[in-house]
C-alpha atoms as a PDB file:
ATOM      1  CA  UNK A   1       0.000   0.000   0.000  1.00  0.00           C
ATOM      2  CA  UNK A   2       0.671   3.624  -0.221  1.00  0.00           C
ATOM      3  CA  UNK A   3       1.824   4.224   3.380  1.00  0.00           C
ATOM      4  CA  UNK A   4       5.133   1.776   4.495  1.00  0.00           C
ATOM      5  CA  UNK A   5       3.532  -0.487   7.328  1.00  0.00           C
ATOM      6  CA  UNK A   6       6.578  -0.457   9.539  1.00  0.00           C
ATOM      7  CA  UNK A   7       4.107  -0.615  12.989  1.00  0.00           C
ATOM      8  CA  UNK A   8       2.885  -3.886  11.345  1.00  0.00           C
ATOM      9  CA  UNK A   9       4.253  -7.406  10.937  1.00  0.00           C
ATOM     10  CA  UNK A  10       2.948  -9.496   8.092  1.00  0.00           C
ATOM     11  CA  UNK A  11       1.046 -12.691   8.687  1.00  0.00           C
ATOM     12  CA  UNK A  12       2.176 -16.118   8.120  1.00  0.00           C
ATOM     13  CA  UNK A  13       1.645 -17.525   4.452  1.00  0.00           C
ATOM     14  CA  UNK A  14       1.246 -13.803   3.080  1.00  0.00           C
ATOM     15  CA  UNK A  15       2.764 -12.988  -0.030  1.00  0.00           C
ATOM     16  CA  UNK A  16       4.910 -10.172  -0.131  1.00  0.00           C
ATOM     17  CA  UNK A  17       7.440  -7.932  -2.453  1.00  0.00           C
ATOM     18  CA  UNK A  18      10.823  -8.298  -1.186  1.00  0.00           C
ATOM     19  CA  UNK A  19      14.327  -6.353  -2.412  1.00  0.00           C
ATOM     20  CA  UNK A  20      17.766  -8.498  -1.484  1.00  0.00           C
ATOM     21  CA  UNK A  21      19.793  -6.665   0.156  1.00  0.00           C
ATOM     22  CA  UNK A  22      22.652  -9.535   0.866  1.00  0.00           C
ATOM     23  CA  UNK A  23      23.464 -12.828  -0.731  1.00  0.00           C
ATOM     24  CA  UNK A  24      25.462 -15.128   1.816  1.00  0.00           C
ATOM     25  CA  UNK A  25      26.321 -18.609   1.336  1.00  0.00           C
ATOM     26  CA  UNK A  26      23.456 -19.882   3.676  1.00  0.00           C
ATOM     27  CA  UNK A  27      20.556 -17.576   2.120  1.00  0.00           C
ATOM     28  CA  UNK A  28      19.725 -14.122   1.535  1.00  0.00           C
ATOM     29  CA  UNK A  29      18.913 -10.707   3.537  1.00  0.00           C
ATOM     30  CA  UNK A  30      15.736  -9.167   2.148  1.00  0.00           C
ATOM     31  CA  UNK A  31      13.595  -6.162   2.784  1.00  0.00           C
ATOM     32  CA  UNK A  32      10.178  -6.435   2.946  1.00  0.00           C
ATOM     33  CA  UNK A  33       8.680  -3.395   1.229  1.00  0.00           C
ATOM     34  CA  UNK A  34       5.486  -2.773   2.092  1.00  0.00           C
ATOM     35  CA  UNK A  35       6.875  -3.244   5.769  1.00  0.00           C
ATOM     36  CA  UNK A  36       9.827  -1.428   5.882  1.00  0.00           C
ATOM     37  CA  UNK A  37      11.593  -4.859   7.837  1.00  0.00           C
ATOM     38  CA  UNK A  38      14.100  -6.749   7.396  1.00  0.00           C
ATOM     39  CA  UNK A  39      13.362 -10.885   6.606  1.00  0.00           C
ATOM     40  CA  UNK A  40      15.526 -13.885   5.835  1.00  0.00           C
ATOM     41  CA  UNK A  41      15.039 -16.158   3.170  1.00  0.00           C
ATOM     42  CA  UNK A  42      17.396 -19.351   3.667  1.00  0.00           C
ATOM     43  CA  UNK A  43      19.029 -21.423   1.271  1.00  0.00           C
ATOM     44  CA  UNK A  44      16.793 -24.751   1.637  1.00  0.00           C
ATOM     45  CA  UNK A  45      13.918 -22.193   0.823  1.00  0.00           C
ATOM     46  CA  UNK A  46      15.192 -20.858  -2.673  1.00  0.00           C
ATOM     47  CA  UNK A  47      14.578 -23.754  -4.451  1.00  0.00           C
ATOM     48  CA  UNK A  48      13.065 -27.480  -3.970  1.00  0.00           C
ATOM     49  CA  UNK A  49      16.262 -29.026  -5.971  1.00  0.00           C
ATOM     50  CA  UNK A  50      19.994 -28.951  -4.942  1.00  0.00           C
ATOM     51  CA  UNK A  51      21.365 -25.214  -5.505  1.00  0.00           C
ATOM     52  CA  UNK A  52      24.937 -24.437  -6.802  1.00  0.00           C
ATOM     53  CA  UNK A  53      25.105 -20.679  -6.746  1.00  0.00           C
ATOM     54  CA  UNK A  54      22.259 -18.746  -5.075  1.00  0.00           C
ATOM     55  CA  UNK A  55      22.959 -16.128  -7.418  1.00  0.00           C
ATOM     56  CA  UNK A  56      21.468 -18.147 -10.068  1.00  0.00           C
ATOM     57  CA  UNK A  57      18.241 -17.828  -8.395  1.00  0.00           C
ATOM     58  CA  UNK A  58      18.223 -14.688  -6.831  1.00  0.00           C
ATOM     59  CA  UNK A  59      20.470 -11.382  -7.312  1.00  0.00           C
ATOM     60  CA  UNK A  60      21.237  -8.344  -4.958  1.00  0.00           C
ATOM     61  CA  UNK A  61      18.786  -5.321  -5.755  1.00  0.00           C
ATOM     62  CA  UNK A  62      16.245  -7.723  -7.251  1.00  0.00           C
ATOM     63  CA  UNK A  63      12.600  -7.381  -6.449  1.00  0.00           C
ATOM     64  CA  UNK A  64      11.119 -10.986  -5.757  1.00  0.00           C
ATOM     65  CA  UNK A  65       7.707 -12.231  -4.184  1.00  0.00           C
ATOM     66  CA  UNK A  66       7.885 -14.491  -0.840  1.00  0.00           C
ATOM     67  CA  UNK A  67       5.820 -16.464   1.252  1.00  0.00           C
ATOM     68  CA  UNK A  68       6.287 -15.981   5.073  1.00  0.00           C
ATOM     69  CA  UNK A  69       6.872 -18.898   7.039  1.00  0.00           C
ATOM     70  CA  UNK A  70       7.445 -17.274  10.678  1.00  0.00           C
ATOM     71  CA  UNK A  71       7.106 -14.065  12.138  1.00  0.00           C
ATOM     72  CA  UNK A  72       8.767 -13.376  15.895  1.00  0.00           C
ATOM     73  CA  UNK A  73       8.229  -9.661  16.748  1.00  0.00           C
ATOM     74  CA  UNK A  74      10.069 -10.271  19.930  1.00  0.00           C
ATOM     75  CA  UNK A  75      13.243 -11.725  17.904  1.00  0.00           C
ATOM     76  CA  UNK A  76      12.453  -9.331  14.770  1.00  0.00           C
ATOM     77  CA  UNK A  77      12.793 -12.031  12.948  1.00  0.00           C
ATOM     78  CA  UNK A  78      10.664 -12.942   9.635  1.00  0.00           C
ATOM     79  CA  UNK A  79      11.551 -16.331   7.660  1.00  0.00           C
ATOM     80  CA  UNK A  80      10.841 -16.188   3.914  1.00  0.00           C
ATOM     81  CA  UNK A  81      10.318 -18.587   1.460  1.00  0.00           C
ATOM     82  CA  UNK A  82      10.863 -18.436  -2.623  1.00  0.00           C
ATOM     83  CA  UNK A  83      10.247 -22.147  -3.503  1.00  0.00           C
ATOM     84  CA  UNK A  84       7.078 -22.048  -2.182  1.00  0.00           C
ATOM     85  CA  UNK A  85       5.370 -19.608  -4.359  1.00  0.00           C
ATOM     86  CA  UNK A  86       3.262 -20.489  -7.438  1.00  0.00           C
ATOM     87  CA  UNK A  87       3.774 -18.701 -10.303  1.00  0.00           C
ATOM     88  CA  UNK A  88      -0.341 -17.919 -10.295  1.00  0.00           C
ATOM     89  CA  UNK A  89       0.639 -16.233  -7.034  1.00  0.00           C
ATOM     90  CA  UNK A  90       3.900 -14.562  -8.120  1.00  0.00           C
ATOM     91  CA  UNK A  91       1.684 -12.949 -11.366  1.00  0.00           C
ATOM     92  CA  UNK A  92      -0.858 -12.206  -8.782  1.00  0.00           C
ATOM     93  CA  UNK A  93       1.080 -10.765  -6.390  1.00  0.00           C
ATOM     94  CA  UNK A  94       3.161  -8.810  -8.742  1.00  0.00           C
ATOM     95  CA  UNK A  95      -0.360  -7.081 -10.260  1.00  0.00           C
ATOM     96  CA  UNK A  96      -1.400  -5.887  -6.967  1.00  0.00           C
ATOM     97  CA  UNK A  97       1.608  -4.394  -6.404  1.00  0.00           C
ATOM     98  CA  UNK A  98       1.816  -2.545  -9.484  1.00  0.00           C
ATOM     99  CA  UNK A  99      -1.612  -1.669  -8.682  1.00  0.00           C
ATOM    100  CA  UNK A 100      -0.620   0.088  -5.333  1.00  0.00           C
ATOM    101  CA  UNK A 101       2.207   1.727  -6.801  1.00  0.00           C
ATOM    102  CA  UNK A 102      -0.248   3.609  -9.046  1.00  0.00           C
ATOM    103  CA  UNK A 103      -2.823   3.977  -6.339  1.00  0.00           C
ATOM    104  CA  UNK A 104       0.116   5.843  -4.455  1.00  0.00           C
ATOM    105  CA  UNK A 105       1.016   8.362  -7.271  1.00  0.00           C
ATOM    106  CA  UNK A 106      -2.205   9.110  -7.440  1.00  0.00           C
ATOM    107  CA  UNK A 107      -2.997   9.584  -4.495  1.00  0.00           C
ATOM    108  CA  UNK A 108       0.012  11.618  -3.834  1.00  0.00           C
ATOM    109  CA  UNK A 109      -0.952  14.202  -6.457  1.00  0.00           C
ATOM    110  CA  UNK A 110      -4.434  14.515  -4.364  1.00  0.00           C
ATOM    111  CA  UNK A 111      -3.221  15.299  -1.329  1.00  0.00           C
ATOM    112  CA  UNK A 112      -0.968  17.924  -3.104  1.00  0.00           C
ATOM    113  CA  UNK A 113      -4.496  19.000  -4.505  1.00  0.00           C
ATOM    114  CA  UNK A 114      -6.603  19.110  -1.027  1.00  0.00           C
ATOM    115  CA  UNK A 115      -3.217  20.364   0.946  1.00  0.00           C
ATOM    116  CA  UNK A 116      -2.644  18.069   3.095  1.00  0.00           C
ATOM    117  CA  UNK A 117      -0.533  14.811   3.614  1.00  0.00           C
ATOM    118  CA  UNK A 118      -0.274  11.455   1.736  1.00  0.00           C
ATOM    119  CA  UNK A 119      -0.401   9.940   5.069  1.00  0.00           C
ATOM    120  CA  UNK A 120      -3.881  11.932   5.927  1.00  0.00           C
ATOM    121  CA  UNK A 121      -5.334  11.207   2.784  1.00  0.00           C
ATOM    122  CA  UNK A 122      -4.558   7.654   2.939  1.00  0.00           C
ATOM    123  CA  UNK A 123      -6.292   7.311   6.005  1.00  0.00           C
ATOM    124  CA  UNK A 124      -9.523   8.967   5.089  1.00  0.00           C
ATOM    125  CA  UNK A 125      -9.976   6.979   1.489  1.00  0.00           C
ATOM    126  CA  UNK A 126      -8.401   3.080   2.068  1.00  0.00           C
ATOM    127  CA  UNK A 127     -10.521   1.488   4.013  1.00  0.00           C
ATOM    128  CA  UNK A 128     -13.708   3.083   2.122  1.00  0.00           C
ATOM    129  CA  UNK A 129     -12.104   2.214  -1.198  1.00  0.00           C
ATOM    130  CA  UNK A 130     -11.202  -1.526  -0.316  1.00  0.00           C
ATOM    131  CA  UNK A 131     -14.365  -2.077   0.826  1.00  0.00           C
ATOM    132  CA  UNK A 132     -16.576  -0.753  -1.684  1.00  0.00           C
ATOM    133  CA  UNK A 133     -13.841  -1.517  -4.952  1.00  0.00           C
ATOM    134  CA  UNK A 134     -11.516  -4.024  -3.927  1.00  0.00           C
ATOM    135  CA  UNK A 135      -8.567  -1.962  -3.514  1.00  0.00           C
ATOM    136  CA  UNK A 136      -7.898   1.668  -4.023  1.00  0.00           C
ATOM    137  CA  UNK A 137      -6.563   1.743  -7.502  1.00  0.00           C
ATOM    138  CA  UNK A 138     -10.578  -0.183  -8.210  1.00  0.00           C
ATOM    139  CA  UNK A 139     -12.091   3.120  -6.734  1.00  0.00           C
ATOM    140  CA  UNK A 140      -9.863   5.427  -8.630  1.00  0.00           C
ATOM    141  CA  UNK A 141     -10.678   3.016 -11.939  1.00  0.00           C
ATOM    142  CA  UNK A 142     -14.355   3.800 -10.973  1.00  0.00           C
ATOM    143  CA  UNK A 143     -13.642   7.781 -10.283  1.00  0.00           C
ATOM    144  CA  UNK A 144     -12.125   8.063 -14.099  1.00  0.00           C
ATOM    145  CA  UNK A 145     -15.205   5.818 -15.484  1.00  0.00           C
ATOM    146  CA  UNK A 146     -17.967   6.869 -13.449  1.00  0.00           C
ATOM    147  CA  UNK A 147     -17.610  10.395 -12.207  1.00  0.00           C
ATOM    148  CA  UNK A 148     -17.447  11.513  -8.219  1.00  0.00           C
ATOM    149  CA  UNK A 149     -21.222   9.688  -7.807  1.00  0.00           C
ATOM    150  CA  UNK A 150     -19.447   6.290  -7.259  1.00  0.00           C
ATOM    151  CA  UNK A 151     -16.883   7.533  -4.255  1.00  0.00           C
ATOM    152  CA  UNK A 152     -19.628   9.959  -2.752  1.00  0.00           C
ATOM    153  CA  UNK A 153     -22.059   6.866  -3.101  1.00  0.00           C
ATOM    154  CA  UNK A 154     -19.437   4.914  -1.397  1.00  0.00           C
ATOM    155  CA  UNK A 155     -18.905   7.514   1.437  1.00  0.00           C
ATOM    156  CA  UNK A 156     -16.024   9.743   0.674  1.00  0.00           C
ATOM    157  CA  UNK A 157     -17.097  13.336   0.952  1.00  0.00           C
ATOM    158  CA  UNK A 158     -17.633  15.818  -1.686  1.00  0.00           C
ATOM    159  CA  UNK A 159     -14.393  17.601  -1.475  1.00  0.00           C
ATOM    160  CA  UNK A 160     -11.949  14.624  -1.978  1.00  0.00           C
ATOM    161  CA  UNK A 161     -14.375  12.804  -4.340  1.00  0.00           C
ATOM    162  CA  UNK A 162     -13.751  15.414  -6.163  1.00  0.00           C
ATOM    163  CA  UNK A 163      -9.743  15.952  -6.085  1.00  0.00           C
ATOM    164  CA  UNK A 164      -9.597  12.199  -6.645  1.00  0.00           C
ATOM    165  CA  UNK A 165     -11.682  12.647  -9.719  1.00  0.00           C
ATOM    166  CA  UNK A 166     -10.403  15.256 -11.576  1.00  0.00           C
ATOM    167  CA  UNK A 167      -6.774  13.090 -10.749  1.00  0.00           C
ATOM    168  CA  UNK A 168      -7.800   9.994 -11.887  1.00  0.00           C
ATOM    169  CA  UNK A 169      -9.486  11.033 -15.142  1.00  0.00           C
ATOM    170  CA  UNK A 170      -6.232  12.909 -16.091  1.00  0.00           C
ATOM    171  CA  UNK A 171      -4.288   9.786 -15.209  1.00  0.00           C
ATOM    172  CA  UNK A 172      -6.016   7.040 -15.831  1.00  0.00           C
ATOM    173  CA  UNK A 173      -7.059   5.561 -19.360  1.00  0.00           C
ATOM    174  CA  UNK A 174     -10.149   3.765 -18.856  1.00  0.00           C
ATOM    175  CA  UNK A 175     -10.201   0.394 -20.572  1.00  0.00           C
ATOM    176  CA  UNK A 176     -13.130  -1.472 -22.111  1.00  0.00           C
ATOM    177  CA  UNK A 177     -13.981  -4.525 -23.729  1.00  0.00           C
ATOM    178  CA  UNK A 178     -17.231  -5.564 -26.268  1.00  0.00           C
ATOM    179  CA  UNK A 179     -18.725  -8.698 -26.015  1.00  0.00           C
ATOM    180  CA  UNK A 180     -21.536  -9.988 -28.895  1.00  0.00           C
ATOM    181  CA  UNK A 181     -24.236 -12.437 -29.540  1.00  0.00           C
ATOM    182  CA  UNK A 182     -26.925 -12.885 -32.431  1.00  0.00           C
ATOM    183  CA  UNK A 183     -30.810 -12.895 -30.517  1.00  0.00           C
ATOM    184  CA  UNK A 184     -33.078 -15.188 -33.197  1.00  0.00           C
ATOM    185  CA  UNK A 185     -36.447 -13.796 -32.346  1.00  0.00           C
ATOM    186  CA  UNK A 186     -40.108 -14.539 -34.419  1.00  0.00           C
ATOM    187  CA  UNK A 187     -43.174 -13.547 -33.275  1.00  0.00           C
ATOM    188  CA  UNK A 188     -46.472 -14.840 -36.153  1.00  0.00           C
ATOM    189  CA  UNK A 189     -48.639 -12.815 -34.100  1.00  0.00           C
ATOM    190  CA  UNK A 190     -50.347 -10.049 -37.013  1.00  0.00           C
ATOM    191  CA  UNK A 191     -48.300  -6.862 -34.978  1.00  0.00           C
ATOM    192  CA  UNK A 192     -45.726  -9.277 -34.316  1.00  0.00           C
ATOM    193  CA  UNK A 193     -42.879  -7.096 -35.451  1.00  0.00           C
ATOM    194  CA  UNK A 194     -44.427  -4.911 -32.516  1.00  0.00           C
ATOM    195  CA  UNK A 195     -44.058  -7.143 -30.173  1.00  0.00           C
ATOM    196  CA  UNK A 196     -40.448  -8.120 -31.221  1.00  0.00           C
ATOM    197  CA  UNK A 197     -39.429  -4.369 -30.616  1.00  0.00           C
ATOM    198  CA  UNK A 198     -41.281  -4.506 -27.095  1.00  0.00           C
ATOM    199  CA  UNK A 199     -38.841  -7.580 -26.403  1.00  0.00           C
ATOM    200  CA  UNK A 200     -35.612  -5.654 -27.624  1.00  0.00           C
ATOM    201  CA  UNK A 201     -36.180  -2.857 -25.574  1.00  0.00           C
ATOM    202  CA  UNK A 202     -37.445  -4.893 -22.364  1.00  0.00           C
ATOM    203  CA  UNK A 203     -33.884  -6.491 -22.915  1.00  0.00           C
ATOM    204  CA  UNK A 204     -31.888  -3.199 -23.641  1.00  0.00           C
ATOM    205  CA  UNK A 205     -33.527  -1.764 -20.268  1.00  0.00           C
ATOM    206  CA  UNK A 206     -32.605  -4.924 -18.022  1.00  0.00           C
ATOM    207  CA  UNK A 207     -29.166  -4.538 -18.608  1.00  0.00           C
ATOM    208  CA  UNK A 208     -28.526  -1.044 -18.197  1.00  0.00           C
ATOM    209  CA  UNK A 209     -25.947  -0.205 -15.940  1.00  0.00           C
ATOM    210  CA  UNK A 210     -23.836   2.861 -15.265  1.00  0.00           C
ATOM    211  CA  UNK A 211     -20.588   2.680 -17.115  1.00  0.00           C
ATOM    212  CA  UNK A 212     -21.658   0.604 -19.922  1.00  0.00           C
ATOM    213  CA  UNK A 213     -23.404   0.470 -22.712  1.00  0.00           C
ATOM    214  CA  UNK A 214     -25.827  -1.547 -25.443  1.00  0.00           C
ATOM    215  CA  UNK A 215     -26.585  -1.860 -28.702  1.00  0.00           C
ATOM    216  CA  UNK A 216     -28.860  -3.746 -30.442  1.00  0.00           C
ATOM    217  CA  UNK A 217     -29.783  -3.550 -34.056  1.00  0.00           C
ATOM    218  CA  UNK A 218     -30.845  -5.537 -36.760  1.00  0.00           C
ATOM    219  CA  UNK A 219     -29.152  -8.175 -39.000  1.00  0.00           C
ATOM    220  CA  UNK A 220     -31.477  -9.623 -41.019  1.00  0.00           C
ATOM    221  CA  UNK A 221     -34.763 -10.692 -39.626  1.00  0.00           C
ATOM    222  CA  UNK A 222     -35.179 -12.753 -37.435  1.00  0.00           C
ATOM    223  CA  UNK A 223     -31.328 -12.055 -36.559  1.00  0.00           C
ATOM    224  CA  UNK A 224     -30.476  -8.985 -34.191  1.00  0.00           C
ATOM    225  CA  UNK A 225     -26.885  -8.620 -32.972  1.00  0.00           C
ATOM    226  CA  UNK A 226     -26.636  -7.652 -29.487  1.00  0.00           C
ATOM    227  CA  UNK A 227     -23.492  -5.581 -27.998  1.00  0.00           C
ATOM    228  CA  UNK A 228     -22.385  -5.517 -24.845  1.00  0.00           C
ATOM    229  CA  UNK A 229     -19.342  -2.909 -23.811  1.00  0.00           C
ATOM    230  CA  UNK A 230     -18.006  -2.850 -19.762  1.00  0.00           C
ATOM    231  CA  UNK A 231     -15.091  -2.373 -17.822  1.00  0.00           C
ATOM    232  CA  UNK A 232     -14.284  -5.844 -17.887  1.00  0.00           C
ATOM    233  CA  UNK A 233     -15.182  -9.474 -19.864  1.00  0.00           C
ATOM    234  CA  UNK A 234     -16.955 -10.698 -16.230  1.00  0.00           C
ATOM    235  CA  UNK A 235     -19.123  -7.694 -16.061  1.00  0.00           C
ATOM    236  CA  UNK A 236     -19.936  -7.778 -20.098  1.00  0.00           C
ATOM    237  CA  UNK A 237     -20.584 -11.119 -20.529  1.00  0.00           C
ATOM    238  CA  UNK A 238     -23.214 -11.195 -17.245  1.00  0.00           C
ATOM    239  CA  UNK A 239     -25.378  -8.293 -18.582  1.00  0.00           C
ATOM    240  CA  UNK A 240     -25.302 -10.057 -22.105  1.00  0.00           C
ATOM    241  CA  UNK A 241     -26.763 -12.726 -20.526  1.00  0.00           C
ATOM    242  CA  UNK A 242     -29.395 -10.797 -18.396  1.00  0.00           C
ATOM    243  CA  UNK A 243     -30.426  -9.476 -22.096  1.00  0.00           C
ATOM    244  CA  UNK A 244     -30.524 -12.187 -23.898  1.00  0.00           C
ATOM    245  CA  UNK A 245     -32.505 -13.890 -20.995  1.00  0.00           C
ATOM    246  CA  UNK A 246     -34.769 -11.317 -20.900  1.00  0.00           C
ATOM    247  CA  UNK A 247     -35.491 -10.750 -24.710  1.00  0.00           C
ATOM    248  CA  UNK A 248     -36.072 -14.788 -25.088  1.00  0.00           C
ATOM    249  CA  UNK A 249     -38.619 -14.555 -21.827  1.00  0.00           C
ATOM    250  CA  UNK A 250     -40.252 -11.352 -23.049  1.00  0.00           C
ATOM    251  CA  UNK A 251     -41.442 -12.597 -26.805  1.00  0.00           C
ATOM    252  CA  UNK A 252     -41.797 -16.262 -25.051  1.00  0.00           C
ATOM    253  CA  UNK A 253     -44.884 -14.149 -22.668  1.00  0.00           C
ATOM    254  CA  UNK A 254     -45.763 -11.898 -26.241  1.00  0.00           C
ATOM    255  CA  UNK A 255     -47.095 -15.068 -27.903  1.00  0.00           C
ATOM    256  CA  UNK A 256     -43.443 -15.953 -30.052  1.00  0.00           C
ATOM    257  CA  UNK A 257     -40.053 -17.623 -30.005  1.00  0.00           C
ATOM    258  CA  UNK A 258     -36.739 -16.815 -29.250  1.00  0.00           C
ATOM    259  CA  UNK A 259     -33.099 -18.510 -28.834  1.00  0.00           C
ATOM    260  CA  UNK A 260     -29.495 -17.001 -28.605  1.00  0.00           C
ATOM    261  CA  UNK A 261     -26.247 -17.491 -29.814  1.00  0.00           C
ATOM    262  CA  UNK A 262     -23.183 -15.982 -28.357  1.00  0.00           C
ATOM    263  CA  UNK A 263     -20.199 -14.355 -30.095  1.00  0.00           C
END
């Protein structure tokens, strides 16, 4: 996170970004960074298979991801371990942190903004933002998207909604992604084209949604393409589904047929 947690100790079997300081011949000397203290990662923990050279593994200066294996406060002591980290958790890992280092320059520049510390600011947004986003660089994502109505809905008052805001939409490029399907719908009914439109825009309503957006339109009858753009593939492909659900249902209750076909 933003803020160096050096009143903190980490728990046992987190994850966490490490710089070597030392190389000896029995293991390594590493900083924790988002702790500001000092671990140990031993040789038996580098690798699983016999090692050689350490420095084959590891390298002073080099940013790595851990797993703690023991904490002692009263010994300052915090073992580390290399070998047992997945490389799903090492990508993981690795994205969060790159995550907070954003979160941080941004929030840096809004404090600058509102006057008053990094520290301060921290403390008023971070547990709001991890709450309602997942993590703080989420509810700057939503800022740039969605406008200071997601962080006042999420609590943050009006003044440093709006600092983190007008930040985050001059920082941060908001990325999107378009997911399609073809909606087969027939209706013999005499105003059945009628009642095909009433099922189209029944759908189009049900999956309306701040921060995205639909199209439907007309291949070739019965054919209409549906579009579906959002903030991410989880979020685009759900309301495609609520629309194409809710189409098929709609002209199902108007007296015709429907099906769906995605991509």
């Amino acid at each position: 996170m933003p803020i160096i947690k050096s009143d903190e100790w980490p728990e046992v079997g987190e994850l966490v970004i490490s710089t070597v300081n030392e190389i000896t011949d029995y293991g390594a000397y590493v900083t924790l960074d988002e702790y500001g203290k000092e671990g140990f990662l031993h040789i038996s923990e580098i690798s699983s298979g016999w090692i050689r050279n350490i420095r084959d593994y590891i390298r002073e200066g080099e940013k790595v991801v851990l797993k703690v294996l023991r904490v002692s406060p009263e010994k300052n002591q915090i073992d580390l371990s290399l070998r047992r980290v997945t490389q799903r958790e090492k990508r993981e890992k690795i994205l969060l942190w790159k995550r907070s280092r954003k979160a941080e320059g941004l929030l840096r520049s809004a404090a600058q903004k509102l006057g008053i510390t990094l520290e301060e600011l921290y403390n008023r947004v971070a547990e709001i933002l991890e709450r309602s986003f997942g993590d703080i660089y989420g509810g700057l994502e939503a800022a740039a998207r969605e406008g200071a109505e997601a962080l006042l809905k999420a609590g943050l008052p009006e003044d440093v909604s709006g600092a983190l805001v007008e930040i985050a939409k001059e920082k941060i490029r908001v990325s999107e992604v378009k997911v399609k399907g073809t909606l087969i719908l027939t209706c013999i009914k005499p105003d059945g084209v009628l009642r095909i439109k009433e099922a189209l825009l029944k759908a189009k309503e049900s999956g309306s949604k701040k921060g995205t957006n639909i199209r439907i339109y007309v291949i070739t009858p019965p054919k209409y393409q549906v579009e579906v753009t959002a903030k991410d593939y989880k979020e685009a492909n759900a309301i495609l589904k609520v629309v194409a659900d809710t189409a098929i249902s709609t002209i199902t209750k108007l007296g015709g047929q429907g099906s769906f076909e995605s991509g």
